[in-house]
Protein backbone atom coordinates (compact mmCIF):
# COMPACT_ATOMS: atom_id res chain seq x y z
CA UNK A 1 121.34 100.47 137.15
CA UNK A 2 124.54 101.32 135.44
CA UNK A 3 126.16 100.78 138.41
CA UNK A 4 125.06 97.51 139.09
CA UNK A 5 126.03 96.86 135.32
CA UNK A 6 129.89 97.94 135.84
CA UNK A 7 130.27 96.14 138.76
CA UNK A 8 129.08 92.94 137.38
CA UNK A 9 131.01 93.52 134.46
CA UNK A 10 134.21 94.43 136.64
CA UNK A 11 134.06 90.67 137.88
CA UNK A 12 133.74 89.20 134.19
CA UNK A 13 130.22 88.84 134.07
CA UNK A 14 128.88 89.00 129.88
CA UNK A 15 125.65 91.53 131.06
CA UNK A 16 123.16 92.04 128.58
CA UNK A 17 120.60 94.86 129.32
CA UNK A 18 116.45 94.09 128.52
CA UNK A 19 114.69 97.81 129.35
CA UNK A 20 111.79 98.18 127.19
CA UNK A 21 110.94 101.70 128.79
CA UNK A 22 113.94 102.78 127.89
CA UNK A 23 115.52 104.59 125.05
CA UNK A 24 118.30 102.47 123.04
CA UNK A 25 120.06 105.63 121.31
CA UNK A 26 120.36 107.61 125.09
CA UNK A 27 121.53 104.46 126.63
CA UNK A 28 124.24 104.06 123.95
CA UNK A 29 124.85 107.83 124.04
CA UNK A 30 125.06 108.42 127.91
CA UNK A 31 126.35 105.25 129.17
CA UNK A 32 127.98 103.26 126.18
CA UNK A 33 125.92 100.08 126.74
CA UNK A 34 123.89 98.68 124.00
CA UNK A 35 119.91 97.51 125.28
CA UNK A 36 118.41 94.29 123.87
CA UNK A 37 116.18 95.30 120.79
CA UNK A 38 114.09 92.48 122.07
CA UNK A 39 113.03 89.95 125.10
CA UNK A 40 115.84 87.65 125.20
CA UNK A 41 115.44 83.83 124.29
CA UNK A 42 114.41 81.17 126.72
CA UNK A 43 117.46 79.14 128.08
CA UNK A 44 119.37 82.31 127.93
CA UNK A 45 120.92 83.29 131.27
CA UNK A 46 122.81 81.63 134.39
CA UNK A 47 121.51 84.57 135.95
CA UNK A 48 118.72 87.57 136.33
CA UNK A 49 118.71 90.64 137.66
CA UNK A 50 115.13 92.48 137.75
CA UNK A 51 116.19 96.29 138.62
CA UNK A 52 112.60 97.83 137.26
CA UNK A 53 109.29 97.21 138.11
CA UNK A 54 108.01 97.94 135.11
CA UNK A 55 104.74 95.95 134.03
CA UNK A 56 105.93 94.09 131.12
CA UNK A 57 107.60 91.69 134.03
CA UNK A 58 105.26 92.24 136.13
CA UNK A 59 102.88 90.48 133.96
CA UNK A 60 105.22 88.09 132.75
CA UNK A 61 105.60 86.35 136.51
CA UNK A 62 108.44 84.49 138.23
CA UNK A 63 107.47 81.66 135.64
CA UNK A 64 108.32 83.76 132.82
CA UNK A 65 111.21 84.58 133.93
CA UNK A 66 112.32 81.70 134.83
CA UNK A 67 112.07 80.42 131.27
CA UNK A 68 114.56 83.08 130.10
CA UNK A 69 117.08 81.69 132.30
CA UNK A 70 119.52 78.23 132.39
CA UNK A 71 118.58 75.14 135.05
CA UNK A 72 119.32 76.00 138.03
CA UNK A 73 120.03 79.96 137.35
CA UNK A 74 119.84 82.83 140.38
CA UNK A 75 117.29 85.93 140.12
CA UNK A 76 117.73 88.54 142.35
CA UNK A 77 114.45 90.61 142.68
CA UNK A 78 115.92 94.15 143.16
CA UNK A 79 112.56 95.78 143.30
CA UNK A 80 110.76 92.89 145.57
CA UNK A 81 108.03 92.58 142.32
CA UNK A 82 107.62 89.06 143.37
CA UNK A 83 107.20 87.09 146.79
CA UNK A 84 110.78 86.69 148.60
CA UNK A 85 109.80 82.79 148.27
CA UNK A 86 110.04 82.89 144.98
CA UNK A 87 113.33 84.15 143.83
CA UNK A 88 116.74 83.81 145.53
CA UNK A 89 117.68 86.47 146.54
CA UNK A 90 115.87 90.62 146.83
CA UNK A 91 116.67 94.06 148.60
């Protein structure tokens, strides 16, 4: 995951990092990136990554997601959680 957040980074992207399995203080410590306390607001993103398949999204749906992002925003379905119909583009 780190790597995927460089690399968008190295093009200019602003990433911001939701992993509530993970631990906030090793994240900071190990790779310098500071993890979202929280789930972000709705209407927050021109874009989403999902790179865990970790039930909390699961659970939460395409729909759910979709309200955290912008009109008209990309998700990419790393993990291929949800149908390839659904999102625009997956591994």
């Amino acid at each position: 995951m780190i790597d995927l957040v460089r690399e968008l980074q190295g093009f200019g992207a602003k990433v911001d990092v939701y992993d509530p399995w993970a631990d906030r203080a090793e994240a900071k410590h190990e790779y310098a990136i500071d993890l979202l306390a929280q789930m972000p607001a709705p209407g927050s993103y021109d874009a989403l990554v999902v790179a865990v398949a970790h039930d909390q999204f699961k659970t939460l749906g395409i729909d759910g997601l979709r309200r955290l992002a912008n009109e008209g925003a990309v998700i990419y379905d790393i993990k291929g959680m949800f149908p390839k119909e659904q999102v625009d583009g997956r591994l």
